[in-house]
Structures are given as structure tokens and as C-alpha cells.
N, C-alpha and C. Protein backbone atom coordinates (compact mmCIF):
# COMPACT_ATOMS: atom_id res chain seq x y z
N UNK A 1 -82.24 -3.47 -81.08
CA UNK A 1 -81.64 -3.40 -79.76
C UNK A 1 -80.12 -3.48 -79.85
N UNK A 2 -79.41 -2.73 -78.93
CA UNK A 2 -78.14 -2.84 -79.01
C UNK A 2 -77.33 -4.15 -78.13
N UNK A 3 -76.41 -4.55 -79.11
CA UNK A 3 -75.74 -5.72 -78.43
C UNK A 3 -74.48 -5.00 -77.74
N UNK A 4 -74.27 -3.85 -77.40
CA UNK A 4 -73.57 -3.33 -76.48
C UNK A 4 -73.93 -3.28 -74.59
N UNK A 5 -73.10 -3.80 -73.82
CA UNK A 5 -73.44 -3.73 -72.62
C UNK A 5 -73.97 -1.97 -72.04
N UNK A 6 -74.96 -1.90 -71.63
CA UNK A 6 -75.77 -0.62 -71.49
C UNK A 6 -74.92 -0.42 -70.03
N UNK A 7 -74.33 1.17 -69.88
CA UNK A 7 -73.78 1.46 -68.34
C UNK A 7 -74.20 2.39 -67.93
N UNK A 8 -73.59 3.51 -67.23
CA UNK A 8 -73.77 4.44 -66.72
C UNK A 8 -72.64 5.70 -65.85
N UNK A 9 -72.73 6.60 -66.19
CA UNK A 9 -71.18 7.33 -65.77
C UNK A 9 -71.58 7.83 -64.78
N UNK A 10 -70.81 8.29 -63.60
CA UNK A 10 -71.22 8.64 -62.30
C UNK A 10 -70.04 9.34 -61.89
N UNK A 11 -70.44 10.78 -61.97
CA UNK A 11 -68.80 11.82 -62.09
C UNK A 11 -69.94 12.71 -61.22
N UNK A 12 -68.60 14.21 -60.46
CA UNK A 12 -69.55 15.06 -59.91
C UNK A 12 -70.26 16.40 -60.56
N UNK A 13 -70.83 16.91 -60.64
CA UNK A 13 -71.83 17.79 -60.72
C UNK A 13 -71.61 19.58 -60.25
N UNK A 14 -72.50 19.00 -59.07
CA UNK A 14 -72.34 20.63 -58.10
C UNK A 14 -71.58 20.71 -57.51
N UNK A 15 -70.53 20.30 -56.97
CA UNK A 15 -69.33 20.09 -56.11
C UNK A 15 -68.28 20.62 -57.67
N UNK A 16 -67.27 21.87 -57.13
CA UNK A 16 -66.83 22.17 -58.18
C UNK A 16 -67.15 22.80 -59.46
N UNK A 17 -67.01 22.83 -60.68
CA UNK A 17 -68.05 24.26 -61.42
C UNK A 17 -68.85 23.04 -62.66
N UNK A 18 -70.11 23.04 -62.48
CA UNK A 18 -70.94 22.49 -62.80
C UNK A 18 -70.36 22.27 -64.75
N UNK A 19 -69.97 23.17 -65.18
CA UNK A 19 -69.90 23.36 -66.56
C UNK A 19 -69.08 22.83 -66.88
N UNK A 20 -67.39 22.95 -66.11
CA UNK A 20 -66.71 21.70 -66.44
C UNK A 20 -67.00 20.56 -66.48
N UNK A 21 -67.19 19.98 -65.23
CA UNK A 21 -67.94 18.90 -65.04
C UNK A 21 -68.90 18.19 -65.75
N UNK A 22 -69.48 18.61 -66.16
CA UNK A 22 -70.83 18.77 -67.65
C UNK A 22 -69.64 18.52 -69.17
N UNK A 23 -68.97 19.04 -69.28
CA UNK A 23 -68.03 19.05 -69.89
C UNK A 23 -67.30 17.78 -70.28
N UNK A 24 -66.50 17.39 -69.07
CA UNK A 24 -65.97 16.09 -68.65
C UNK A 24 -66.74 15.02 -69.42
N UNK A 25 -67.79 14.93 -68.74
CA UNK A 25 -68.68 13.28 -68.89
C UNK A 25 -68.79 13.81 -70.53
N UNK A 26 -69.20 15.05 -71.11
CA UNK A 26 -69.22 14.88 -72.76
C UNK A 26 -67.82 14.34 -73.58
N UNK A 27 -67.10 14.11 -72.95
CA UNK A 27 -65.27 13.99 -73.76
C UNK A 27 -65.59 12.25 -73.12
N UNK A 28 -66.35 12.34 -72.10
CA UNK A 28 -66.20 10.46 -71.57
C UNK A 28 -67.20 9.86 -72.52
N UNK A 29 -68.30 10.47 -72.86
CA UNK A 29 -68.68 9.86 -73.53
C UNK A 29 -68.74 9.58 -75.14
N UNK A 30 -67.66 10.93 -75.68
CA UNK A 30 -67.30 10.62 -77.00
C UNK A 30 -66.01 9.65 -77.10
N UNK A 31 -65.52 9.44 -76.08
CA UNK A 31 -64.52 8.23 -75.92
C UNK A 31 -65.16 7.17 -76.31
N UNK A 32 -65.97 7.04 -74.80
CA UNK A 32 -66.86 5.58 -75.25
C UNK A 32 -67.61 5.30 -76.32
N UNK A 33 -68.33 6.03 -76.94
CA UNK A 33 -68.99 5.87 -78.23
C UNK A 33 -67.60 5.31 -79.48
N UNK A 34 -66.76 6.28 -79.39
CA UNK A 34 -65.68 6.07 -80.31
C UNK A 34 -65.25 4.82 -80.03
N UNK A 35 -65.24 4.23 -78.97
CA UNK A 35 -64.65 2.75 -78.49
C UNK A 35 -65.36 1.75 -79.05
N UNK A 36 -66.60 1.72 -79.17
CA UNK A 36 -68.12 1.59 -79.76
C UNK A 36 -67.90 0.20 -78.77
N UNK A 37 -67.58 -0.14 -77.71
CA UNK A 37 -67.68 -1.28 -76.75
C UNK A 37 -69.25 -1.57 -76.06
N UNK A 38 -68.85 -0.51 -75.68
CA UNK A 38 -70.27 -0.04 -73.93
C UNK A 38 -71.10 1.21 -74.92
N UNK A 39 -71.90 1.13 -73.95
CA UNK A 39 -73.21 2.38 -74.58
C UNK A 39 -73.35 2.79 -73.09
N UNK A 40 -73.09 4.19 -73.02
CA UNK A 40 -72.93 4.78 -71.98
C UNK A 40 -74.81 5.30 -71.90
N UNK A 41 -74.92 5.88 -70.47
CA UNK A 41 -75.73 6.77 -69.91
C UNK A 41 -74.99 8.34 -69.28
N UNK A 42 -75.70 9.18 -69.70
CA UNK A 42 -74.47 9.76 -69.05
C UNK A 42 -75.68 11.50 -68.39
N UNK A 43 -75.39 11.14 -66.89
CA UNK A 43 -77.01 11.93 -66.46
C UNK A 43 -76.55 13.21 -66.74
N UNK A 44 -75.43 13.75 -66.74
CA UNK A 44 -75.07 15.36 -66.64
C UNK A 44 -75.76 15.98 -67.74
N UNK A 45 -76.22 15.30 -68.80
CA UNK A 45 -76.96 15.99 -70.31
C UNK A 45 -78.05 16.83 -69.61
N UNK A 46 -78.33 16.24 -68.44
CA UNK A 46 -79.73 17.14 -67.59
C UNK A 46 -79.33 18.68 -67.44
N UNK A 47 -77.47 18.82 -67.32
CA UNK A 47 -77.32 20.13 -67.05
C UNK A 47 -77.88 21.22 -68.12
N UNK A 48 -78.35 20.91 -69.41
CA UNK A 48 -78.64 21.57 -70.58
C UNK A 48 -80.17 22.04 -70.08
N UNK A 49 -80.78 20.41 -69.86
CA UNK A 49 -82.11 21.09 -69.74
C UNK A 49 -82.46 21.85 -68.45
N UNK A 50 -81.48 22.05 -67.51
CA UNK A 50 -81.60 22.55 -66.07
C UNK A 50 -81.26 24.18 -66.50
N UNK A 51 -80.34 24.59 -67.83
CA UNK A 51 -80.09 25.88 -68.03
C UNK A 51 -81.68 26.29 -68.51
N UNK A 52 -82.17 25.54 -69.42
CA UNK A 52 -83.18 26.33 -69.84
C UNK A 52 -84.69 26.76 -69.17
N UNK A 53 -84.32 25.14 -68.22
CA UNK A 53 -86.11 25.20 -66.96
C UNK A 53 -85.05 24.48 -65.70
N UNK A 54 -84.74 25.53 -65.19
CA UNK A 54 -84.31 25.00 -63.80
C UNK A 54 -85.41 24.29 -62.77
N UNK A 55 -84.87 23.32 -62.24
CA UNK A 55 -85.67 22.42 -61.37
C UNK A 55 -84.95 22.38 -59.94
N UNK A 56 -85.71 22.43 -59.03
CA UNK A 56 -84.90 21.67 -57.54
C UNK A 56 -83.69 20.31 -57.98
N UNK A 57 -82.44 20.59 -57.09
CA UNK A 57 -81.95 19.40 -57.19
C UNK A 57 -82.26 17.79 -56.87
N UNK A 58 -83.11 18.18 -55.83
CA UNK A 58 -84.27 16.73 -55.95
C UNK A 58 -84.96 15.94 -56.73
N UNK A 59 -85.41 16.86 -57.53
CA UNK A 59 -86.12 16.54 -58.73
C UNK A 59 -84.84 16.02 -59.78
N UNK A 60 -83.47 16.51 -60.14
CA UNK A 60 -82.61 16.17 -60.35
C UNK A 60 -82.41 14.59 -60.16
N UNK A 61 -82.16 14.49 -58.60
CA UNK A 61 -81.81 13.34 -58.15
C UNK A 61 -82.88 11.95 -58.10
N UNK A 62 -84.19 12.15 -58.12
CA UNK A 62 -85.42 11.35 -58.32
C UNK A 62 -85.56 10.99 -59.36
N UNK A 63 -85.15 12.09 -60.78
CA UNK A 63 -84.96 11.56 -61.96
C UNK A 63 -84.08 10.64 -62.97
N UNK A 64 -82.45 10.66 -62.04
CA UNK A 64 -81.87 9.75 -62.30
C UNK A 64 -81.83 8.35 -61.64
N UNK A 65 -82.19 8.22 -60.52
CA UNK A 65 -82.48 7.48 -59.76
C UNK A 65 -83.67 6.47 -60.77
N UNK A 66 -84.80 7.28 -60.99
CA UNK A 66 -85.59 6.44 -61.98
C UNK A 66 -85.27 5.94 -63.81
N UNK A 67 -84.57 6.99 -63.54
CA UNK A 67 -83.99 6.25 -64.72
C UNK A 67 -82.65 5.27 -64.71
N UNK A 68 -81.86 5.04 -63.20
CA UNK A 68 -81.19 4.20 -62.98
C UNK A 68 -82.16 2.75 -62.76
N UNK A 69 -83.19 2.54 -62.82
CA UNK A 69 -84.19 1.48 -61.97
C UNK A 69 -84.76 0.96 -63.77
N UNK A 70 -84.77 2.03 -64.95
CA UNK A 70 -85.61 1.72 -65.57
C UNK A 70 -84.53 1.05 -66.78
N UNK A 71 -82.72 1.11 -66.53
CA UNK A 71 -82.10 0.68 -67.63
C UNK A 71 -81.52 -0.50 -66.85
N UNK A 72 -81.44 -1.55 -68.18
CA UNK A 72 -80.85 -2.55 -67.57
C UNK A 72 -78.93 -2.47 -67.46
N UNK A 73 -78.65 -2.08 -66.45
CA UNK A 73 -77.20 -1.92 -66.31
C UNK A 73 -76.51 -2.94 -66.14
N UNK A 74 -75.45 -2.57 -66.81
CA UNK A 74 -74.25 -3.66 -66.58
C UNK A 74 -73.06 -3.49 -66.11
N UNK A 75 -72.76 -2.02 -66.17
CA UNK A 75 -72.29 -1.79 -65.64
C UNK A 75 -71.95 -0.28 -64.85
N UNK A 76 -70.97 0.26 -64.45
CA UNK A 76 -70.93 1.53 -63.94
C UNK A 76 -69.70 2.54 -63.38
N UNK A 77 -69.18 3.17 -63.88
CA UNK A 77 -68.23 4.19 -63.63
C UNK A 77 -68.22 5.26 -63.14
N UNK A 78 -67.25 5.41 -61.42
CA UNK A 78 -67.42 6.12 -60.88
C UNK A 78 -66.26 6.90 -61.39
N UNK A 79 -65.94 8.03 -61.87
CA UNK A 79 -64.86 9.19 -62.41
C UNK A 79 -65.13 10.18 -61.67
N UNK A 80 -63.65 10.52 -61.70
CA UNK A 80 -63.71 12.05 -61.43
C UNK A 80 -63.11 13.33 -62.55
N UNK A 81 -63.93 14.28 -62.47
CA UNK A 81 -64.13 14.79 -63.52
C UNK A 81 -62.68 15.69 -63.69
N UNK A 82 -62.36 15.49 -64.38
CA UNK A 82 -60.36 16.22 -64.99
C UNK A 82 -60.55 17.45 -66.05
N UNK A 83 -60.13 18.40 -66.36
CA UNK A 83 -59.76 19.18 -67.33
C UNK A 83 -58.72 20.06 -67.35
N UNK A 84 -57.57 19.85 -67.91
CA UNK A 84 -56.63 20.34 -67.60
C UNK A 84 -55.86 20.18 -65.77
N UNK A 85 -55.93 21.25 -65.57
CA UNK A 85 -55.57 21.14 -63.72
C UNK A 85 -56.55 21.35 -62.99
N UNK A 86 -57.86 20.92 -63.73
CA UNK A 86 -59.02 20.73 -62.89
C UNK A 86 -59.20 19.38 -62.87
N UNK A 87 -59.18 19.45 -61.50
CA UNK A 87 -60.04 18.18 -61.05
C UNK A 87 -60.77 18.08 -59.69
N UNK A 88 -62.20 17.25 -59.79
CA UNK A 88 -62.70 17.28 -59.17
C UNK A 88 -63.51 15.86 -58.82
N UNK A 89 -63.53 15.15 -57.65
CA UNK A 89 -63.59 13.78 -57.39
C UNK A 89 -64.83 13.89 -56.28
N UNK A 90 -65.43 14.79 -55.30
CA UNK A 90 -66.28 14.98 -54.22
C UNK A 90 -67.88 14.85 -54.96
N UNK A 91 -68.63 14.14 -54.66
CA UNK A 91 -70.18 14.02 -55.14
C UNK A 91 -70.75 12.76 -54.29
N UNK A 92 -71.57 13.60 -53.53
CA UNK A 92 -72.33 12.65 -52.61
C UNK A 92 -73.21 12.06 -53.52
N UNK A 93 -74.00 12.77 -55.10
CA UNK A 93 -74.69 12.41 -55.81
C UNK A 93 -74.90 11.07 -56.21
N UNK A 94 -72.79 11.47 -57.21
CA UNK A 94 -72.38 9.91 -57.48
C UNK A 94 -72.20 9.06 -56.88
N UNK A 95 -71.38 9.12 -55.82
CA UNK A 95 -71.44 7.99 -55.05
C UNK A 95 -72.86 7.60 -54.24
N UNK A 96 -73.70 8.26 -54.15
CA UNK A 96 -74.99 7.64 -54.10
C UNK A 96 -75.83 6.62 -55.64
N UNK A 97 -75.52 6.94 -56.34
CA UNK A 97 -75.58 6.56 -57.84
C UNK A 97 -75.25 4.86 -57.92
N UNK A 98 -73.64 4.67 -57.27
CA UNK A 98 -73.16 4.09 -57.59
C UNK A 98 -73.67 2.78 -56.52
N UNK A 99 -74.25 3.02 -55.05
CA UNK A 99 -74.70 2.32 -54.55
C UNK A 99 -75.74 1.93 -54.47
N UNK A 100 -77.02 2.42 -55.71
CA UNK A 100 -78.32 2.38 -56.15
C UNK A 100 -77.98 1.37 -57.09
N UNK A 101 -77.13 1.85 -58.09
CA UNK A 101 -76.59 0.17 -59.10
C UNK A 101 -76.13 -1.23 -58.43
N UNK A 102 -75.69 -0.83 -57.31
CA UNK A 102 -75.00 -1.98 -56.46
C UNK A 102 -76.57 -2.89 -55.95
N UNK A 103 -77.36 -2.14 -55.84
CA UNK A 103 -78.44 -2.39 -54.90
C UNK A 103 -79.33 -3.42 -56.00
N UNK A 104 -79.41 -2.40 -57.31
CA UNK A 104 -80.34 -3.04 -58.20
C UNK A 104 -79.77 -4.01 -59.17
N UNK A 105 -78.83 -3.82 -59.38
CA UNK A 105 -78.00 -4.76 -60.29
C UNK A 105 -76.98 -5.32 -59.64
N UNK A 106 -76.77 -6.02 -58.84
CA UNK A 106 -75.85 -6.92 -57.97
C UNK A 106 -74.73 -7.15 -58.60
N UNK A 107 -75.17 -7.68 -59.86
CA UNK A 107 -74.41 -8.61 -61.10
C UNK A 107 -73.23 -7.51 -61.82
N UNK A 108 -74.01 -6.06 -61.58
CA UNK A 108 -73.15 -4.94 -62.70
C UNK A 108 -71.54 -4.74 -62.37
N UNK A 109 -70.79 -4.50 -63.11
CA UNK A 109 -69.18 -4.18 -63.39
C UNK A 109 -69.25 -2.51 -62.42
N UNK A 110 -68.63 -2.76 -61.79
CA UNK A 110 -68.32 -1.30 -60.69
C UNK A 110 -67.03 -0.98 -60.48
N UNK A 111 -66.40 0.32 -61.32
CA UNK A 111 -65.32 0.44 -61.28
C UNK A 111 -65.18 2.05 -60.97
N UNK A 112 -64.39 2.38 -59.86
CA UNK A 112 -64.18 2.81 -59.12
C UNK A 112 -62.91 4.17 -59.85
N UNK A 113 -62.32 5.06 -59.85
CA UNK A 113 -61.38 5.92 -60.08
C UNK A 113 -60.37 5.80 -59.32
N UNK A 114 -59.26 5.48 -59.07
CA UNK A 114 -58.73 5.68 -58.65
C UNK A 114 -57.84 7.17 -58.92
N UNK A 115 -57.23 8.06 -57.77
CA UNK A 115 -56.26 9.14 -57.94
C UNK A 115 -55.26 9.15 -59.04
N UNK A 116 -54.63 7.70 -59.37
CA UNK A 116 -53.82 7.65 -60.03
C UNK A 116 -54.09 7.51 -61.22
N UNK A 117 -55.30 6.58 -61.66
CA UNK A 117 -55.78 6.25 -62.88
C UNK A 117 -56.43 7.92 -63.69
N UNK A 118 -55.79 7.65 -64.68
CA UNK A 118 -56.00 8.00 -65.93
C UNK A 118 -57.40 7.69 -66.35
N UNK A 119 -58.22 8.27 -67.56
CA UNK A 119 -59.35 7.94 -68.31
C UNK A 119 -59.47 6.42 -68.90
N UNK A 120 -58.24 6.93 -69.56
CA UNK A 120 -57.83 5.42 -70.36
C UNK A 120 -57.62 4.04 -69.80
N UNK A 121 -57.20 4.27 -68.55
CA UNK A 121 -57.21 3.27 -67.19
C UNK A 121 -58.19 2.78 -66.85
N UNK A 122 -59.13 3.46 -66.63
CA UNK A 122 -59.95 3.00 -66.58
C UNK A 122 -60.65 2.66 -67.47
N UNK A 123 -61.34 2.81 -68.69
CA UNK A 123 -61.81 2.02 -69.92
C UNK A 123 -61.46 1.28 -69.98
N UNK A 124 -60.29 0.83 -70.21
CA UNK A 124 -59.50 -0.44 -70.25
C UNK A 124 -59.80 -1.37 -69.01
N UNK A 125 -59.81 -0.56 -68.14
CA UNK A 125 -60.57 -1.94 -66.71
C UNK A 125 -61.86 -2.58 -67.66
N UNK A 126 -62.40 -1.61 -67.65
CA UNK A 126 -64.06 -1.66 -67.59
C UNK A 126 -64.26 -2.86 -68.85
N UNK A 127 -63.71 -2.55 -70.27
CA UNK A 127 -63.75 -3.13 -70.83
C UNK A 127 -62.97 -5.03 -70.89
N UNK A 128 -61.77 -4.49 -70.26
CA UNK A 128 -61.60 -5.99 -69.93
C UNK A 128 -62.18 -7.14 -69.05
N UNK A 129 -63.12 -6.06 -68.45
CA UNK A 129 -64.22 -7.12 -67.18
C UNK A 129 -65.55 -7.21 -67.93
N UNK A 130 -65.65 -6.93 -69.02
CA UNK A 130 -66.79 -7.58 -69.98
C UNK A 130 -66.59 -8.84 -70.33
């Protein structure tokens, strides 16, 4: 078992071009791994298997949802997804995400994006509230 606090990334999706976005959370989560602090979750990996067997976005959203219920979180990061002069911050998804962790894990670290903050800004929150 890992003695890393288990989290979860919560960036947008369909709002904006799915592939960046998909993109994004992969560079967030070779950060975090490289940080080797937190052990991320990171739901956008679904976009791979959605290219090969597309599903309703419901089914999408029921599936992370259960797999938000089935990890023990500690914590959770709401981002918005950056690449170059892309950026994109709008996801009813995530921010639904983020108030399903609030709901089930009371206790979890919830850190928020701000406009101004940087990637690194935020890690550095996240990690100093461990």
C-alpha cells in the first residue's frame, strides 16, 4: 500500500477541446508523480478509452463519481487546464467532482485554482497542507 496521500484532479473536459485538456491533467500528473508527494487520480485517462468505445457522457460521469466513493481521498484539485495561450477553467463536471469529495470526505484538502496561480502554486499549496 502506498504511504502517499491518495487525491484526485478535477480540471475541464468538454468545455473547450477535449484533447488539450486530456493533455493538461497528463503534464499534472507527471509533475505529481515526479514530486513523488501525493498519488494522484486523474479521470481524463477515460478520454483514451472513450476514443476507442465511445459511451454517453453519463456513463462518463456515474463512473467517476463511483470511483470518487470507492478511493479513499485526501485530497483534491480543482485546475484549470493551461497550454500555452490555452486556457480553459468552465466544467460543471469538475466542479461537481469537487463537491462529491466535499460531501464524502469532509476531512479532504480542497484546493481551488485560482486565475492567478500558476501549476506550481498550487502544488505547493496542496503539499504544504499535508
Amino acid at each position: 500500500m502506498s504511504s502517499r496521500p491518495c487525491g484526485y484532479v478535477a480540471s475541464p473536459y468538454t468545455k473547450g477541446d477535449p484533447c488539450i485538456n486530456t493533455n493538461f491533467q497528463m503534464r499534472v500528473f507527471d509533475k505529481i508523480i515526479d514530486d513523488g508527494i501525493v498519488l494522484p487520480y486523474m479521470p481524463l485517462w477515460s478520454h483514451f478509452q472513450h476514443t476507442a468505445f465511445p459511451r454517453p457522457y453519463e456513463d462518463w460521469i456515474a463512473y467517476d463519481n463511483e470511483m470518487i466513493a470507492s478511493l479513499d481521498i485526501k485530497w483534491i484539485l480543482r485546475l484549470t487546464a493551461e497550454c500555452g495561450e490555452y486556457s480553459e477553467s468552465r466544467s460543471s463536471g469538475a466542479d461537481a467532482e469537487v463537491e462529491l469529495v466535499k460531501k464524502l470526505f469532509p476531512d479532504a484538502i480542497v484546493i481551488i485554482q485560482n486565475e492567478e496561480d500558476d501549476l506550481e502554486t498550487v502544488l505547493m499549496d496542496l503539499y504544504s497542507s499535508l
